[in-house]
C-alpha atoms as a PDB file:
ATOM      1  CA  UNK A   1     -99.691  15.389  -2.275  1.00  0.00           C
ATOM      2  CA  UNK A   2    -100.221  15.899   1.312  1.00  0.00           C
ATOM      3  CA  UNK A   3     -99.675  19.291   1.177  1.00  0.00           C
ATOM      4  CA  UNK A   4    -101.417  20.397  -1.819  1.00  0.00           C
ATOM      5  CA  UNK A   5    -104.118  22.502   0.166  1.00  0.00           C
ATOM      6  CA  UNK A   6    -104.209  25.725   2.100  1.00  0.00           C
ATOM      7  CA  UNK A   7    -105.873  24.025   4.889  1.00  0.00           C
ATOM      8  CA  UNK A   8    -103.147  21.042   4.670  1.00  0.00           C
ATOM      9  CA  UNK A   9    -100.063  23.331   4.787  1.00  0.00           C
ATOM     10  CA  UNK A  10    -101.787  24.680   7.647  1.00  0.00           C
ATOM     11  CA  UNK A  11    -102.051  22.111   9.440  1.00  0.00           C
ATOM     12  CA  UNK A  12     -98.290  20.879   8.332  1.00  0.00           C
ATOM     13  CA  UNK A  13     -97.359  24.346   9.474  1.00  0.00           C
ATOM     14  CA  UNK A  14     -98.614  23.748  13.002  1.00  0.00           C
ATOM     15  CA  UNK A  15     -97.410  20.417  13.538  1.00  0.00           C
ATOM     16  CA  UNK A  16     -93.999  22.109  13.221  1.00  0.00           C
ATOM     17  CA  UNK A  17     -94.609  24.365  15.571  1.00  0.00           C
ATOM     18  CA  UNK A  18     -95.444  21.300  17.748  1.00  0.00           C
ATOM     19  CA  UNK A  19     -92.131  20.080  17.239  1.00  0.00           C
ATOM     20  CA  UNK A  20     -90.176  23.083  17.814  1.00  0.00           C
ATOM     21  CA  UNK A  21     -92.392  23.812  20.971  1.00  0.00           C
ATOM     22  CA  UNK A  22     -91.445  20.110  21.923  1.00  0.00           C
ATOM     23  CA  UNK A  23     -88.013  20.749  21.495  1.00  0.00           C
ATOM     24  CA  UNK A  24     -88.201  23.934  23.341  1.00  0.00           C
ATOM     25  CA  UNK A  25     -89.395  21.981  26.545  1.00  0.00           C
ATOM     26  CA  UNK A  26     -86.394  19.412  26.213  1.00  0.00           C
ATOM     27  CA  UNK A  27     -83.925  22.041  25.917  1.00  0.00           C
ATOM     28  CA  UNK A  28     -85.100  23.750  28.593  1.00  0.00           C
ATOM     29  CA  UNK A  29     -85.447  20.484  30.922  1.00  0.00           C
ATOM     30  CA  UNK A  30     -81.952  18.991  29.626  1.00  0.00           C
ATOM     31  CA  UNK A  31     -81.231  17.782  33.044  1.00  0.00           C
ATOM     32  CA  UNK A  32     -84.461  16.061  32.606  1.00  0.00           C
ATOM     33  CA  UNK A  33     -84.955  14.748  29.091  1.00  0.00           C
ATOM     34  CA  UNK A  34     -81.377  13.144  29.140  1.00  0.00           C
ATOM     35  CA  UNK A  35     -78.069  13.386  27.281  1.00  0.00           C
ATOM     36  CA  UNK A  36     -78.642  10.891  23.698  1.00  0.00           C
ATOM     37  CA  UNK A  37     -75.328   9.290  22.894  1.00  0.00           C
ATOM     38  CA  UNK A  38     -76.762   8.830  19.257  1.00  0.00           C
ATOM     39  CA  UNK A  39     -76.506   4.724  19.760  1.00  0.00           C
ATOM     40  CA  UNK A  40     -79.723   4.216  17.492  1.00  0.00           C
ATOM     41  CA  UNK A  41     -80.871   1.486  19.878  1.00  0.00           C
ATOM     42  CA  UNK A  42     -84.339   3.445  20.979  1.00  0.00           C
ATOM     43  CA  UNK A  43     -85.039   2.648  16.785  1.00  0.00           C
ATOM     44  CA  UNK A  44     -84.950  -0.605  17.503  1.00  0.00           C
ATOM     45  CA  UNK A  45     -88.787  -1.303  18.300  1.00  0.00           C
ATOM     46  CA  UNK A  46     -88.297  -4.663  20.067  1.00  0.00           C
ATOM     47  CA  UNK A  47     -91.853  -4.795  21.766  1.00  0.00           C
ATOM     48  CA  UNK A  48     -93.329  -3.447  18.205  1.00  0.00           C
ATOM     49  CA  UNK A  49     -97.083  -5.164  17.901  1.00  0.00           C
ATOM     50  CA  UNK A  50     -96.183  -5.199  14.090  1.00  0.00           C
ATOM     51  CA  UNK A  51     -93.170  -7.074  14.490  1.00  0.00           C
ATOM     52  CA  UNK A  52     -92.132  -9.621  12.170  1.00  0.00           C
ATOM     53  CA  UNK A  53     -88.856 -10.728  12.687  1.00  0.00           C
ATOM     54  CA  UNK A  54     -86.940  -9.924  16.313  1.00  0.00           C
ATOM     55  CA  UNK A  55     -84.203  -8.075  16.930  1.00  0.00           C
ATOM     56  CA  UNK A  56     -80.892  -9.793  16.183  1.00  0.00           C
ATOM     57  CA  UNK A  57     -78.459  -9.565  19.614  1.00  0.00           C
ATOM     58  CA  UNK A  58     -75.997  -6.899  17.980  1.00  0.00           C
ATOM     59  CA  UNK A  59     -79.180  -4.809  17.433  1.00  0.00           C
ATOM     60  CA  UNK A  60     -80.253  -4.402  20.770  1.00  0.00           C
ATOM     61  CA  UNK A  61     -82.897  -1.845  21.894  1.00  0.00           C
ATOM     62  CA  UNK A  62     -85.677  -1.077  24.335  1.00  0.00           C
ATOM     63  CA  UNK A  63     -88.780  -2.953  24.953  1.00  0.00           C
ATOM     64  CA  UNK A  64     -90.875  -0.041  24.094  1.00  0.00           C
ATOM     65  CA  UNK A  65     -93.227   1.111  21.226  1.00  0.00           C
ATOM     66  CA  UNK A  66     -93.165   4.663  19.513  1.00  0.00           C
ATOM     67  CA  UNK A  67     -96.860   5.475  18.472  1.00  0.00           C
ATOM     68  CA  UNK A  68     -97.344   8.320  16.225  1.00  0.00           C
ATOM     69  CA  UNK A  69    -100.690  10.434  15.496  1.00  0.00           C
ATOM     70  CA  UNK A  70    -102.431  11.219  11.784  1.00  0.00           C
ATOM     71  CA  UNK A  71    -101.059  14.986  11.874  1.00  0.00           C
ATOM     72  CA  UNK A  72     -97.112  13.717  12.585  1.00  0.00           C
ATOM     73  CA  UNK A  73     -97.529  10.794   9.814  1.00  0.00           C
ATOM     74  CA  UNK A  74     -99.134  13.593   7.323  1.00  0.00           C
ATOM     75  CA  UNK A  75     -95.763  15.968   8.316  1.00  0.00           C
ATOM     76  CA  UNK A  76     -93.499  13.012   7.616  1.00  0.00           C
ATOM     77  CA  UNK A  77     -95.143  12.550   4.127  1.00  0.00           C
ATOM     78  CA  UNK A  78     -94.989  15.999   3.068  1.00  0.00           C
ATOM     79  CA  UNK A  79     -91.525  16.678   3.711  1.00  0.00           C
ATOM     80  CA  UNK A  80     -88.664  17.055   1.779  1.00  0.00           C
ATOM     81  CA  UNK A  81     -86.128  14.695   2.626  1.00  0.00           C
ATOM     82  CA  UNK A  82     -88.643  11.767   3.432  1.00  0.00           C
ATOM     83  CA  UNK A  83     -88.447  10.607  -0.419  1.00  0.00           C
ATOM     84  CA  UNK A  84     -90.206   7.777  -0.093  1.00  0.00           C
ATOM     85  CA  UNK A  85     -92.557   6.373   2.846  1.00  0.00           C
ATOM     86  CA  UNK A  86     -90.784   2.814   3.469  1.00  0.00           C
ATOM     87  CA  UNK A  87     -92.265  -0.261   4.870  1.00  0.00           C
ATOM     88  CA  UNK A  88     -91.396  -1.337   8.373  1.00  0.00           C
ATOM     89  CA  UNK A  89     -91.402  -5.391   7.845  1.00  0.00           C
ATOM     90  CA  UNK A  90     -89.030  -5.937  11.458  1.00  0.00           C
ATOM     91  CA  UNK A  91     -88.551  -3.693  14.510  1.00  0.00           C
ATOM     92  CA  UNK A  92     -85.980  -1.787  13.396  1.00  0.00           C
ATOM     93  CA  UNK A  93     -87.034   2.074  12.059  1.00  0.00           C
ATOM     94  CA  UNK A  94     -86.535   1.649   8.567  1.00  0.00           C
ATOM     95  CA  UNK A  95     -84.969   5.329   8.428  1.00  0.00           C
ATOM     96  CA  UNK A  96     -82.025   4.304  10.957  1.00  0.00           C
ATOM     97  CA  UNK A  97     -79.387   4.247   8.339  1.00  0.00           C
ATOM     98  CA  UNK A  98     -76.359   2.942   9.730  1.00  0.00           C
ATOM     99  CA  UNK A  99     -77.097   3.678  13.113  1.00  0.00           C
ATOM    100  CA  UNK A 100     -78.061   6.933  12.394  1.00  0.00           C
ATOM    101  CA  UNK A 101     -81.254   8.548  11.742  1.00  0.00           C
ATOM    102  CA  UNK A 102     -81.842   9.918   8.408  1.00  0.00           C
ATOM    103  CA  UNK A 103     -84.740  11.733   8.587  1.00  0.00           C
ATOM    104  CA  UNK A 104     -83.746  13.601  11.991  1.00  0.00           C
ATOM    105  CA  UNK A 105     -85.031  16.840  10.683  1.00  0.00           C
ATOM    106  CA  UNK A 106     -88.788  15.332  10.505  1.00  0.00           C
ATOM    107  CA  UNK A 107     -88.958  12.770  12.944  1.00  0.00           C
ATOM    108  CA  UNK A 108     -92.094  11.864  15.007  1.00  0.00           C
ATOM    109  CA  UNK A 109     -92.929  13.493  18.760  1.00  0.00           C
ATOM    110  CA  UNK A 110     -91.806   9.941  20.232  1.00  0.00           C
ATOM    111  CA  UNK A 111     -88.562  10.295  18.889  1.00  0.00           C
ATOM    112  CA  UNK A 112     -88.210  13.848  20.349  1.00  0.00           C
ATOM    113  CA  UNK A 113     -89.319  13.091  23.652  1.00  0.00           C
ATOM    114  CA  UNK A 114     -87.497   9.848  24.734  1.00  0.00           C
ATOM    115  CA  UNK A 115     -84.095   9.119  25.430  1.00  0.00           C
ATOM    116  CA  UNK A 116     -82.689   6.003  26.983  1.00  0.00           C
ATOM    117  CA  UNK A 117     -81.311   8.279  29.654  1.00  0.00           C
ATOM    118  CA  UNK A 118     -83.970  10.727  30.273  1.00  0.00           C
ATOM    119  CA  UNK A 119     -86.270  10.649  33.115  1.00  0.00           C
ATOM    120  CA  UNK A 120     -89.852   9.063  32.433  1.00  0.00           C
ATOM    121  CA  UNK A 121     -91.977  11.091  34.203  1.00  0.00           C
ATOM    122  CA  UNK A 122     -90.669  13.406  32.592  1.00  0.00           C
ATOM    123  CA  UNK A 123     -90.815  11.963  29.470  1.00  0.00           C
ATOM    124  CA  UNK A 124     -94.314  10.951  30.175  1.00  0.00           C
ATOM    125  CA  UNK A 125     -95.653  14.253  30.488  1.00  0.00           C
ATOM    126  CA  UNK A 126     -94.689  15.637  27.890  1.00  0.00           C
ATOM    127  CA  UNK A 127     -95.805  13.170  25.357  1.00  0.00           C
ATOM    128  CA  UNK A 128     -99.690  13.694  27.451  1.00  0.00           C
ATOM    129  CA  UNK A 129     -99.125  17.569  26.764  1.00  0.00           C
ATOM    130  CA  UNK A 130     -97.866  16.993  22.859  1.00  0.00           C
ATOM    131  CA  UNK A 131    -100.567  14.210  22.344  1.00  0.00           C
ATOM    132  CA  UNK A 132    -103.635  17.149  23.540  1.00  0.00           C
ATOM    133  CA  UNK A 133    -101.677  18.971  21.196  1.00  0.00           C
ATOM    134  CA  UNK A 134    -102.044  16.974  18.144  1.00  0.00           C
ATOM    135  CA  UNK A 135    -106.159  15.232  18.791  1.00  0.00           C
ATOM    136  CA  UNK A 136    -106.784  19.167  19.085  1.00  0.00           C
ATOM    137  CA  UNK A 137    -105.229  19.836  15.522  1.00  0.00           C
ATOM    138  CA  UNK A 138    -107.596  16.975  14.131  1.00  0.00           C
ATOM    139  CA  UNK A 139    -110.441  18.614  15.382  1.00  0.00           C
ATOM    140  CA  UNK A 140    -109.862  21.651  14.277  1.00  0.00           C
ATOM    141  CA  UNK A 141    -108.969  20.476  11.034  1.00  0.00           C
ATOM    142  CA  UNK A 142    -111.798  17.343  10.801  1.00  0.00           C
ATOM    143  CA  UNK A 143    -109.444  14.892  10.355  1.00  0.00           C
ATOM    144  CA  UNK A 144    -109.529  11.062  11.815  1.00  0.00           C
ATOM    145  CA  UNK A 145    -107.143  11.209  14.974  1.00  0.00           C
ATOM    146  CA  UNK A 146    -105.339   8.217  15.126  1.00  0.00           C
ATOM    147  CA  UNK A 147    -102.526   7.331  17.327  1.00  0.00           C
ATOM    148  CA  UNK A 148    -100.947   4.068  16.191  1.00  0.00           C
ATOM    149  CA  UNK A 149     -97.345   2.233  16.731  1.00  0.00           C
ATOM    150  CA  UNK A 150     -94.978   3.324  13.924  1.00  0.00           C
ATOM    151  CA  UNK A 151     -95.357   0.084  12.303  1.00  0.00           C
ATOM    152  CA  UNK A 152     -98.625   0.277  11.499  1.00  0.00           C
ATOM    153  CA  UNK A 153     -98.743   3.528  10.052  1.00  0.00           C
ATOM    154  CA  UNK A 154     -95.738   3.047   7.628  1.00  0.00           C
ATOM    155  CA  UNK A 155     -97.233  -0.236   6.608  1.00  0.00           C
ATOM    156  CA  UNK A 156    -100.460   0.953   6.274  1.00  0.00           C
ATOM    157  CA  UNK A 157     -99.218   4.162   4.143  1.00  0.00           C
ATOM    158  CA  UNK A 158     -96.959   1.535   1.896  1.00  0.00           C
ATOM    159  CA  UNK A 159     -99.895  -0.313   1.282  1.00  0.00           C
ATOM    160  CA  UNK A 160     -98.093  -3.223   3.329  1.00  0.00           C
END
């Protein structure tokens, strides 16, 4: 689908290299980005503008957002191991399985970049620099650049 053209596997090509250039900085800065304990509560979306039902007390999480761009939502679809886009109807990530994130491999910048223990400026700059990053790849490649809370995209994609 997604990746059906030359220019689109381009552009999927270079949104990986996002990532691993992303995950390059963190491992370099671990001190910085923080150590993740793997607790799945930063899925939990509780300030999510698309929310629909809140967070129960055993799913606790962080009042925060994570916004993705048209290039990282055009990766996710194109993937292997994303079988099918899912619907976000609540604040939870609809790909935390158990706790546990099953699409690890592909997941968005946001989800990269933060960690409950990591430090925000750091944090912060790093999403400005990876953000550049990605409205440059949608020039280059004349697509829309959108940057909209993970909600929204999924339900949007769904047809939700």
């Amino acid at each position: 689908m997604v990746a059906g053209s030359k220019v689109n596997r381009q552009l999927l090509t270079r949104v990986a290299k996002i990532y691993d250039w992303l995950d390059s900085q963190i491992r370099q800065a671990a001190d910085l980005a923080g150590r993740c304990d793997a607790c799945g509560k930063c899925c939990n979306f509780g300030g999510s503008v698309s929310q629909q039902e809140p967070a129960s007390a055993s799913e606790e999480g962080f009042d925060h957002l994570l916004f993705v761009t048209t290039p990282e939502v055009m990766y996710f679809a194109a993937n292997p191991g994303v079988e099918d886009m899912k619907a976000m109807p609540g604040s939870r990530c609809p790909y935390n399985i158990s706790g546990k994130c099953s699409v690890y491999e592909h997941r968005f910048a946001g989800c990269r970049i933060f960690c409950c223990k990591g430090d925000t400026d750091f944090q912060s700059r790093l999403s400005e620099s990876a953000l550049k990053k990605f409205k440059s790849l949608c020039t280059e490649f004349h697509i829309p650049y959108r940057y909209t809370d993970l909600a929204t995209a999924l339900n949007g994609f769904v047809g939700v």
